[in-house]
PDB file of N, CA and C in Angstrom:
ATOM      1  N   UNK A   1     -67.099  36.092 -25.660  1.00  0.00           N
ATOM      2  CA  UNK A   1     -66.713  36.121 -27.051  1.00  0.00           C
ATOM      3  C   UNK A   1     -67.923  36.433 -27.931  1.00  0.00           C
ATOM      4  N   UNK A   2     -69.219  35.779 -27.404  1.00  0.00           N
ATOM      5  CA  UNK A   2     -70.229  35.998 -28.240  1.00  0.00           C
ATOM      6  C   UNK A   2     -70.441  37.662 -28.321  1.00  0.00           C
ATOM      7  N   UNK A   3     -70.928  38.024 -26.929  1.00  0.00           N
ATOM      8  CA  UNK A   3     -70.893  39.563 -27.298  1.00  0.00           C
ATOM      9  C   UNK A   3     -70.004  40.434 -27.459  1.00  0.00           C
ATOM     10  N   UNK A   4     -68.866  40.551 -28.086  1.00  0.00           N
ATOM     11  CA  UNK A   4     -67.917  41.036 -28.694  1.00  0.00           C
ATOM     12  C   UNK A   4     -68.267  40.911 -29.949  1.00  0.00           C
ATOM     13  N   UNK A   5     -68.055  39.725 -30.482  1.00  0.00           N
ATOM     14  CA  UNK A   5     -68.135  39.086 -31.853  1.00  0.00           C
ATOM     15  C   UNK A   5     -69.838  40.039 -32.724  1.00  0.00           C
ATOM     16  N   UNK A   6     -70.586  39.895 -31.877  1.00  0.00           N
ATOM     17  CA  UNK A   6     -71.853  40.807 -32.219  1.00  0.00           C
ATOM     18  C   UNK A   6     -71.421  41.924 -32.216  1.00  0.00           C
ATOM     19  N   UNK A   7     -70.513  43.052 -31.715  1.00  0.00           N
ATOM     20  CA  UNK A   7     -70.548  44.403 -31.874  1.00  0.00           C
ATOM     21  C   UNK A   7     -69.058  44.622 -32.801  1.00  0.00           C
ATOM     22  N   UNK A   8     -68.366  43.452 -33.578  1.00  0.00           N
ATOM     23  CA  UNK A   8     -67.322  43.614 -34.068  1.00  0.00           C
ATOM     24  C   UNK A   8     -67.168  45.206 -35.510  1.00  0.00           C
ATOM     25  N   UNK A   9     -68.592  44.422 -36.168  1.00  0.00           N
ATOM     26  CA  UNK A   9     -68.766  45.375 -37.418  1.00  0.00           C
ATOM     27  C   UNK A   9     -68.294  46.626 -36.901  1.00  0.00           C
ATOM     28  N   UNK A  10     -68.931  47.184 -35.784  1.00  0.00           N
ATOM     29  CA  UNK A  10     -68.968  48.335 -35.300  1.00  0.00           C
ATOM     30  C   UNK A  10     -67.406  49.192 -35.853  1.00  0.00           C
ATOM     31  N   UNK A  11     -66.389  48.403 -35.320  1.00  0.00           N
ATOM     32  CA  UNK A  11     -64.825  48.925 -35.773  1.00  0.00           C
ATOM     33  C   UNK A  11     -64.364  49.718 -34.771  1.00  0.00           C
ATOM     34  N   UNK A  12     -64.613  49.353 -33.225  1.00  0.00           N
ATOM     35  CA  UNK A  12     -64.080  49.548 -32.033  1.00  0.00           C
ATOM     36  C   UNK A  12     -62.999  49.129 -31.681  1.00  0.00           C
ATOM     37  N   UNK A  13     -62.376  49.502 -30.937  1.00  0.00           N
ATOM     38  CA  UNK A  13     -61.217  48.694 -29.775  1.00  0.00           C
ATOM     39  C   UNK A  13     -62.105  47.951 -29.401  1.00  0.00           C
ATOM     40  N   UNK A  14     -61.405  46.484 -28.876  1.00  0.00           N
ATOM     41  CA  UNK A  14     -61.796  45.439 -28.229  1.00  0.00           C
ATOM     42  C   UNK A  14     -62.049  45.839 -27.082  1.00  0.00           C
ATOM     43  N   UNK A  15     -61.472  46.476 -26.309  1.00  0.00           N
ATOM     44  CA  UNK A  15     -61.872  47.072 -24.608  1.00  0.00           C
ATOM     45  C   UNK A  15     -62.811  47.659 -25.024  1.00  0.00           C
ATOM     46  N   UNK A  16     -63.224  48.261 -25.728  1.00  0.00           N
ATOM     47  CA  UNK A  16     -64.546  49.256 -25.756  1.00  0.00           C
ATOM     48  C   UNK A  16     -65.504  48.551 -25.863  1.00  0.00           C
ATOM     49  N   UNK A  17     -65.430  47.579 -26.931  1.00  0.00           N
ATOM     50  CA  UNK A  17     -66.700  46.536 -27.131  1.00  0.00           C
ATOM     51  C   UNK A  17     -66.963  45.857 -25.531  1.00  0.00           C
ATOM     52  N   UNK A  18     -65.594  45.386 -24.910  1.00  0.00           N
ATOM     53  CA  UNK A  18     -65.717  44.760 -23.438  1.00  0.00           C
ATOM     54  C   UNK A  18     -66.973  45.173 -22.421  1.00  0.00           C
ATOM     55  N   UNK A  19     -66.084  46.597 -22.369  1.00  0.00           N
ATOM     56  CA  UNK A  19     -66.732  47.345 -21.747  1.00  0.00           C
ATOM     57  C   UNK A  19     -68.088  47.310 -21.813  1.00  0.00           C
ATOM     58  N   UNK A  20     -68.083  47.855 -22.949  1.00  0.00           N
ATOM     59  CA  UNK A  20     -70.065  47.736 -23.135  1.00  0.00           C
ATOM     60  C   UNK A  20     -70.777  46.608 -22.792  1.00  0.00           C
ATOM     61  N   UNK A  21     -70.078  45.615 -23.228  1.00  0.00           N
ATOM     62  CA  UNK A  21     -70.771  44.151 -23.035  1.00  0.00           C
ATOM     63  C   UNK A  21     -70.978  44.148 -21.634  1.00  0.00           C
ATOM     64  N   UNK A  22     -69.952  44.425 -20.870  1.00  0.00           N
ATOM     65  CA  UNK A  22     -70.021  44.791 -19.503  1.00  0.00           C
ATOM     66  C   UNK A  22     -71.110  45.506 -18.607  1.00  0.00           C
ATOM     67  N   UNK A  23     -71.241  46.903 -19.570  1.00  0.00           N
ATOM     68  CA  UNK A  23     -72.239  47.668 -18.768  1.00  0.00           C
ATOM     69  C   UNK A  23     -73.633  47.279 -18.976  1.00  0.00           C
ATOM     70  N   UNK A  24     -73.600  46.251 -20.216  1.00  0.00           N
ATOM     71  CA  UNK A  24     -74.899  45.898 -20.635  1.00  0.00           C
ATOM     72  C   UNK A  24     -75.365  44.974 -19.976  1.00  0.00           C
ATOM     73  N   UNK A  25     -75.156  44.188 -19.078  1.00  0.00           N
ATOM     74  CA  UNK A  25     -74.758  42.968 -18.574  1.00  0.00           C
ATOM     75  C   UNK A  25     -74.841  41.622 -19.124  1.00  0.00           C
ATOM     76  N   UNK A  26     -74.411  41.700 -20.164  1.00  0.00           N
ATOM     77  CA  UNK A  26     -73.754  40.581 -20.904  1.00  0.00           C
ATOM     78  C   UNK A  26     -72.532  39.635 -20.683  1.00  0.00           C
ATOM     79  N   UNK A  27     -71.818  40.162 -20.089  1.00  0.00           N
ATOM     80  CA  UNK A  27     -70.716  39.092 -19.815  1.00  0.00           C
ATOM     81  C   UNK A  27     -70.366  39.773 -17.944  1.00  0.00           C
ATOM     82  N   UNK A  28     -70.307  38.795 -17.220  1.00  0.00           N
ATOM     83  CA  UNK A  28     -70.187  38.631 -15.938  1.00  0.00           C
ATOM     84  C   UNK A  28     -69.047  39.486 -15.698  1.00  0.00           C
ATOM     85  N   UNK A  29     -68.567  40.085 -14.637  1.00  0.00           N
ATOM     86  CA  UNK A  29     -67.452  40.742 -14.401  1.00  0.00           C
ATOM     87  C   UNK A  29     -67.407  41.207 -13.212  1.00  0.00           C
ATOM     88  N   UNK A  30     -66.105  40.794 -12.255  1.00  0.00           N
ATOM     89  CA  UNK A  30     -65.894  41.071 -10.706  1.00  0.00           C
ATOM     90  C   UNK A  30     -64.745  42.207 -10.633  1.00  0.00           C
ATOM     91  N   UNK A  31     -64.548  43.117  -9.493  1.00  0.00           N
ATOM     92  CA  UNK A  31     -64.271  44.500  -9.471  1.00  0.00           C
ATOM     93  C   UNK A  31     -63.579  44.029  -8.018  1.00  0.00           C
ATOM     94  N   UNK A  32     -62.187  43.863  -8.231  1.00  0.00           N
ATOM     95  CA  UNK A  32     -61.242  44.006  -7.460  1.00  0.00           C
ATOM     96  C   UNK A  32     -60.577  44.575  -6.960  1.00  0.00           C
ATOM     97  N   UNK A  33     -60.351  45.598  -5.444  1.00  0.00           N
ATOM     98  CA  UNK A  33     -59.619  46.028  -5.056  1.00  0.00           C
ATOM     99  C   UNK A  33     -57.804  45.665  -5.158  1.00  0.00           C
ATOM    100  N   UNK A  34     -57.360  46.500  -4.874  1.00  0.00           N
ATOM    101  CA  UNK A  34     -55.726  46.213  -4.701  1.00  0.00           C
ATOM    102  C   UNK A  34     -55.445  45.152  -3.151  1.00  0.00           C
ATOM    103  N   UNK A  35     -56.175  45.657  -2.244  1.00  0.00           N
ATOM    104  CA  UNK A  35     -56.114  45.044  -1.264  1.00  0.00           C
ATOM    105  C   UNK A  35     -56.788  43.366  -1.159  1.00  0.00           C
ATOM    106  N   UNK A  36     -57.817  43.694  -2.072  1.00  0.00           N
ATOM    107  CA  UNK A  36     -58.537  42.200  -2.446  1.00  0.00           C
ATOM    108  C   UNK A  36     -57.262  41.153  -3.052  1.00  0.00           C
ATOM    109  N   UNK A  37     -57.204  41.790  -4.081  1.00  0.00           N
ATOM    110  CA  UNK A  37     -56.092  41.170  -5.028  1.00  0.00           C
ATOM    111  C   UNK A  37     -54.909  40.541  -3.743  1.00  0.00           C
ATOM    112  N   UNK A  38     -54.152  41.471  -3.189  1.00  0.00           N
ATOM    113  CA  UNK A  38     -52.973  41.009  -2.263  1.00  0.00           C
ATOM    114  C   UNK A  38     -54.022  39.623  -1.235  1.00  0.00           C
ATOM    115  N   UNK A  39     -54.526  40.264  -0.396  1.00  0.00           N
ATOM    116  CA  UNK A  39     -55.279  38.911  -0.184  1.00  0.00           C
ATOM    117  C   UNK A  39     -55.506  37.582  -0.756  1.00  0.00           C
ATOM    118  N   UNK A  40     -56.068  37.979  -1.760  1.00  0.00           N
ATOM    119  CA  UNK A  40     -56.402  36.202  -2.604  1.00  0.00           C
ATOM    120  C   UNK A  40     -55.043  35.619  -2.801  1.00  0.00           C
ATOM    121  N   UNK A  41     -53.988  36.810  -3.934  1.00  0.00           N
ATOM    122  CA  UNK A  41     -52.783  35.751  -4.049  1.00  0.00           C
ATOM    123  C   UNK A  41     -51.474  35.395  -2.531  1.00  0.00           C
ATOM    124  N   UNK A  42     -52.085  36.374  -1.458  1.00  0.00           N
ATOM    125  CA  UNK A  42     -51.790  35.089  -0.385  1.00  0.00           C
ATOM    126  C   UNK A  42     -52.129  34.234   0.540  1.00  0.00           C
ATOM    127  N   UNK A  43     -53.587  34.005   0.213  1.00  0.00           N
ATOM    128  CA  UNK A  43     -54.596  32.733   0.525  1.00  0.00           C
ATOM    129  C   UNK A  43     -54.284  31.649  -0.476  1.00  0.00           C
ATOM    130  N   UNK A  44     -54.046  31.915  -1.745  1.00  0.00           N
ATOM    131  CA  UNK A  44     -53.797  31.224  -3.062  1.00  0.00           C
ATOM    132  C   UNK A  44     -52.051  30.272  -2.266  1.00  0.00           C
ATOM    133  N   UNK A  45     -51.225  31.502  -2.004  1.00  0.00           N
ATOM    134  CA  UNK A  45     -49.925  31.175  -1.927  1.00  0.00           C
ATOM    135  C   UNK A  45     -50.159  29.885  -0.006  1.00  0.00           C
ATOM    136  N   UNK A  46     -51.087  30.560   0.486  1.00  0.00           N
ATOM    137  CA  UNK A  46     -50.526  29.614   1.619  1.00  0.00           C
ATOM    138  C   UNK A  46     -51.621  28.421   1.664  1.00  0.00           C
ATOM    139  N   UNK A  47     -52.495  28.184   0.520  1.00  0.00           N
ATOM    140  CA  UNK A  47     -53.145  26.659   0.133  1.00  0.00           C
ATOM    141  C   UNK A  47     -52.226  26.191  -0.224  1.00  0.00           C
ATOM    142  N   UNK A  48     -51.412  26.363  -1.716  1.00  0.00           N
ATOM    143  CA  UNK A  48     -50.339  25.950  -2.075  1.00  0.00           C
ATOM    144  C   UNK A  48     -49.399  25.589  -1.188  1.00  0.00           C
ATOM    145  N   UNK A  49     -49.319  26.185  -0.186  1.00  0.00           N
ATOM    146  CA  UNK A  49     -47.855  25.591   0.846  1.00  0.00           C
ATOM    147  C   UNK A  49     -48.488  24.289   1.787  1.00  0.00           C
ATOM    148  N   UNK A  50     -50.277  24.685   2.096  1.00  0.00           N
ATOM    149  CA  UNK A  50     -50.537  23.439   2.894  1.00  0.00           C
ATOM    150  C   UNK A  50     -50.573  22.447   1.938  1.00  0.00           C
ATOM    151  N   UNK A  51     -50.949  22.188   0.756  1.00  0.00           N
ATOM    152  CA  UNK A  51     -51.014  21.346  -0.425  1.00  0.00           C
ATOM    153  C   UNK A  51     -49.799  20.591  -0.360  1.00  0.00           C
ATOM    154  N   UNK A  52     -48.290  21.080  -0.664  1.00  0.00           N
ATOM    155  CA  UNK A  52     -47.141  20.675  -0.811  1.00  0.00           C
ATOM    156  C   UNK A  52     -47.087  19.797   0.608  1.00  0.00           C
ATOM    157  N   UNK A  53     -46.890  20.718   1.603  1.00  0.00           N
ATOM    158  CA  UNK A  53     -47.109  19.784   2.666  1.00  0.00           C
ATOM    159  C   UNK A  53     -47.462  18.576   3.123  1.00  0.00           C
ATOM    160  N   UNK A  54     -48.946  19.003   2.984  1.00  0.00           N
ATOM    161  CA  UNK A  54     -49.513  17.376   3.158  1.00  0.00           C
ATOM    162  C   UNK A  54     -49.251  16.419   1.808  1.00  0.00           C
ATOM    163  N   UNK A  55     -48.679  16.560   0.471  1.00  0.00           N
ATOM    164  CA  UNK A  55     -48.089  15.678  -0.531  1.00  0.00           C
ATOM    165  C   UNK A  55     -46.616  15.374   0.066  1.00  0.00           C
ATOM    166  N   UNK A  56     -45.979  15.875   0.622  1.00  0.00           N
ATOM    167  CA  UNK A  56     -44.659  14.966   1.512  1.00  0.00           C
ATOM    168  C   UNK A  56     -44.925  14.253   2.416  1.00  0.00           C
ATOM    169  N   UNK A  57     -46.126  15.091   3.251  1.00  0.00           N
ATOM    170  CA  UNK A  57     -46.414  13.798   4.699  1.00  0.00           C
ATOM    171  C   UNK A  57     -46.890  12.596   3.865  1.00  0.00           C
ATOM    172  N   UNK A  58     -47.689  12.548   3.444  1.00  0.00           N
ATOM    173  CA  UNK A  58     -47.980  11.442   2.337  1.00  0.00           C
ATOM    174  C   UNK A  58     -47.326  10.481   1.533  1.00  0.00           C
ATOM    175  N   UNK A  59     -46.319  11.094   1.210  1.00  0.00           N
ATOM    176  CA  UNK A  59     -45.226  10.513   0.512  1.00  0.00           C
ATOM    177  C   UNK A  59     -44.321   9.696   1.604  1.00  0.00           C
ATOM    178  N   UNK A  60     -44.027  10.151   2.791  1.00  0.00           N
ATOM    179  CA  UNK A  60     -43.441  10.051   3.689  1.00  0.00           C
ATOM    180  C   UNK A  60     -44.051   8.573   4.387  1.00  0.00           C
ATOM    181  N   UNK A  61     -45.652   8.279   4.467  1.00  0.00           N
ATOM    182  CA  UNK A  61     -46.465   7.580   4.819  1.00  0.00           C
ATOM    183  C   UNK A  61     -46.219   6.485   4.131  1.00  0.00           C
ATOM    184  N   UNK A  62     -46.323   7.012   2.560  1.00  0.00           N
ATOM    185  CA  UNK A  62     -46.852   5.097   1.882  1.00  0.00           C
ATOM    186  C   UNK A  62     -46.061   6.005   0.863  1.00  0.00           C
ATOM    187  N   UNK A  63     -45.397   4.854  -0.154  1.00  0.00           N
ATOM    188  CA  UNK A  63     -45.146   5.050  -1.177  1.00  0.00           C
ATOM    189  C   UNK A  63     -45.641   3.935  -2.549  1.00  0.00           C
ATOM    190  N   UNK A  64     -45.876   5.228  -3.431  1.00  0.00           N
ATOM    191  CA  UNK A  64     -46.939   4.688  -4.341  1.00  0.00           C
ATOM    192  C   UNK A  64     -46.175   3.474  -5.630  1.00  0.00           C
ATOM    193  N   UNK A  65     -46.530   2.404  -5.172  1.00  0.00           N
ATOM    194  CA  UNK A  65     -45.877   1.996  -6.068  1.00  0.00           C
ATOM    195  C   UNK A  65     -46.858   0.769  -7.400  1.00  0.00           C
ATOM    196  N   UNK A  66     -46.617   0.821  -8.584  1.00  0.00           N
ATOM    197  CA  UNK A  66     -47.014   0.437  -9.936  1.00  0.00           C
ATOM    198  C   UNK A  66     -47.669  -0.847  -9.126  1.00  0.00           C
ATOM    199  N   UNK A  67     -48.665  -1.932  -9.520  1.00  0.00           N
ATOM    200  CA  UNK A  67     -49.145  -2.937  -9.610  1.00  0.00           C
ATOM    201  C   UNK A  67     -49.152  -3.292 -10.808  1.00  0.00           C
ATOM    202  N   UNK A  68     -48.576  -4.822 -10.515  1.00  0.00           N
ATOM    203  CA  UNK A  68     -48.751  -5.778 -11.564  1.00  0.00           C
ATOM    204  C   UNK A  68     -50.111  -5.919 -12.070  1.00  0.00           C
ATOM    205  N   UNK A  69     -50.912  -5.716 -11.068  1.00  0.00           N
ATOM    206  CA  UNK A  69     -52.423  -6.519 -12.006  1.00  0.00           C
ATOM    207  C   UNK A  69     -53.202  -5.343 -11.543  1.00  0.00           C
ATOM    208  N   UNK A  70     -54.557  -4.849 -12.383  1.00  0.00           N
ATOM    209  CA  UNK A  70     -54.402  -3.890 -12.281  1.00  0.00           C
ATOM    210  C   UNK A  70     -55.914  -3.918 -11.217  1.00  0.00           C
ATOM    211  N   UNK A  71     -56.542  -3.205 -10.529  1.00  0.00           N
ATOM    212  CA  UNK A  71     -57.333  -3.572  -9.178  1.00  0.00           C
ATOM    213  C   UNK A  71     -58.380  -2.720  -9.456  1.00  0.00           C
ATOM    214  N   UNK A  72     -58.929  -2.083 -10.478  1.00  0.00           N
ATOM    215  CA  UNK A  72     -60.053  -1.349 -10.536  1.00  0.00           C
ATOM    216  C   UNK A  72     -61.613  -1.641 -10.175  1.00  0.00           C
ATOM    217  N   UNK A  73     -61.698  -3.083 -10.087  1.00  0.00           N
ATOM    218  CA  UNK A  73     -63.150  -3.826  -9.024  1.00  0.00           C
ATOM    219  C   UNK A  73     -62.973  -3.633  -7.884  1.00  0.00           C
ATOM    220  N   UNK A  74     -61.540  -3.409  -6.997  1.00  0.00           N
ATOM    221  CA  UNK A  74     -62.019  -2.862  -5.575  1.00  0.00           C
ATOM    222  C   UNK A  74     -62.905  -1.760  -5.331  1.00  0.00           C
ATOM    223  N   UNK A  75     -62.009  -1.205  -6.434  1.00  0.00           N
ATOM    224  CA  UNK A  75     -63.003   0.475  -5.944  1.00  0.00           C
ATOM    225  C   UNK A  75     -64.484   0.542  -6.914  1.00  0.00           C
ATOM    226  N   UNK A  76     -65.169  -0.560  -7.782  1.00  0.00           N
ATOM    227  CA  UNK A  76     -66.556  -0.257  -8.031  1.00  0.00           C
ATOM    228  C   UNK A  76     -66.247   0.073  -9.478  1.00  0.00           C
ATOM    229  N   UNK A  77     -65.526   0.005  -9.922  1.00  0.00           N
ATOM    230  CA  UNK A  77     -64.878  -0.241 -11.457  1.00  0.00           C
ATOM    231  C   UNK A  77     -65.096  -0.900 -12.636  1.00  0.00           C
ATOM    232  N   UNK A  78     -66.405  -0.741 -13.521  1.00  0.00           N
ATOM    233  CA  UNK A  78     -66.040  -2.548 -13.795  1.00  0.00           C
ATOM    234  C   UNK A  78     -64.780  -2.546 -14.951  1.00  0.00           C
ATOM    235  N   UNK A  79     -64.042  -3.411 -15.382  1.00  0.00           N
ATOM    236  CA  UNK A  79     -62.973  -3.629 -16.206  1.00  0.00           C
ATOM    237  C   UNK A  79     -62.879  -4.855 -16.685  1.00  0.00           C
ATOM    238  N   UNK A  80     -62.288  -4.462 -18.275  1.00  0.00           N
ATOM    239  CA  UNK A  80     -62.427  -5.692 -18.579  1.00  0.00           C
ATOM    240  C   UNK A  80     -61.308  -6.623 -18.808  1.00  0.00           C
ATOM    241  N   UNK A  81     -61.052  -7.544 -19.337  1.00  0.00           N
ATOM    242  CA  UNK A  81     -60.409  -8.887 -19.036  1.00  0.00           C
ATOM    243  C   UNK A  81     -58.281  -8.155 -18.964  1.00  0.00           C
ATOM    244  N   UNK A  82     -58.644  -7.410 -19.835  1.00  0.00           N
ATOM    245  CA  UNK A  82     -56.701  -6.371 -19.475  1.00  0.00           C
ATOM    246  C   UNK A  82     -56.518  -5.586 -18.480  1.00  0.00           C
ATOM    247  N   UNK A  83     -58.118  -5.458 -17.427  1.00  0.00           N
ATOM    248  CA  UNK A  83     -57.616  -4.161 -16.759  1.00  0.00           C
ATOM    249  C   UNK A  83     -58.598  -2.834 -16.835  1.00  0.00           C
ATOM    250  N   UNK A  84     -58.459  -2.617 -18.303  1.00  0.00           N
ATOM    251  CA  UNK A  84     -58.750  -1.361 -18.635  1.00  0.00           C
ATOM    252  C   UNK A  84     -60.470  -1.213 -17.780  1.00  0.00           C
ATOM    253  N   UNK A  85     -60.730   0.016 -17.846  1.00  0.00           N
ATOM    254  CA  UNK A  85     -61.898   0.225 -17.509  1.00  0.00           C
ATOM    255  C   UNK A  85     -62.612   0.309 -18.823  1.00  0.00           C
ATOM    256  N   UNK A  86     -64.295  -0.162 -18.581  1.00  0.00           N
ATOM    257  CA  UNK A  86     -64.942  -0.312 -19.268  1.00  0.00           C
ATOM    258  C   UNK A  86     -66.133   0.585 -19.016  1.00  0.00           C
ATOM    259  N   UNK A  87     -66.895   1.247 -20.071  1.00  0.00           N
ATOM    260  CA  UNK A  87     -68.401   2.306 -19.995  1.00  0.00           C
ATOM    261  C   UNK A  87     -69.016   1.229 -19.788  1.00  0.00           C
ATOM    262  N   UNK A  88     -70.312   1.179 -18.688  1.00  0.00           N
ATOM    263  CA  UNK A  88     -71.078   0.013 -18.644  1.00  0.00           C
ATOM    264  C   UNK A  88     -72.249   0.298 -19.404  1.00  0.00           C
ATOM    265  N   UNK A  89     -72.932  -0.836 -19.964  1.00  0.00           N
ATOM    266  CA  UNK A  89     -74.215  -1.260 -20.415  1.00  0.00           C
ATOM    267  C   UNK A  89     -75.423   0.295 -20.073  1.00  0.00           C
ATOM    268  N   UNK A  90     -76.038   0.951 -21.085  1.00  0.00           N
ATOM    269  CA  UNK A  90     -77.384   1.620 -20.528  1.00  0.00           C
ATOM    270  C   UNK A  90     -77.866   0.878 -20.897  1.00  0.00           C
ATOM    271  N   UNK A  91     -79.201   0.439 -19.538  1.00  0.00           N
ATOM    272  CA  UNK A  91     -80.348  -0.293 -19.276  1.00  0.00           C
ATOM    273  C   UNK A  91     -81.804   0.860 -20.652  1.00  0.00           C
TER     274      UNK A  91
END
């Protein structure tokens, strides 16, 4: 945005300003094949399916259920007298 916003006066198309910012190397930019592209979104698509997966085996395992009191000192928490978590003390 910054280097756009610097070449706005100019009175370009926004792709043009891009661009430049681009060739100038001002703003980062990765160059994707078609074949790249199909790849990622079905590496993307079959994380997503192991994801779902292991959230049913899981579900299937234990089910999560509300506590009355609330347990945030097991895990290293400190909290105070309701529960809530508390920012601790800088020394």
């Amino acid at each position: 945005m910054k280097s756009i916003e610097s070449r706005r006066s100019s009175g370009r198309d926004t792709g043009a300003m891009l661009q430049e910012a681009v060739s100038a190397g001002e703003v980062a930019s990765l160059l994707l094949g078609a074949s790249d592209v199909r790849r990622l979104l079905l590496e993307a698509a079959a994380f997503g399916a192991l994801l779902w997966e292991a959230e049913s085996k899981a579900s299937e395992l234990a089910s999560l259920v509300p506590s009355k009191q609330p347990r945030l000192s097991d895990f290293g928490v400190q909290a105070d007298g309701d529960g809530n978590p508390v920012i601790p003390e800088s020394d």
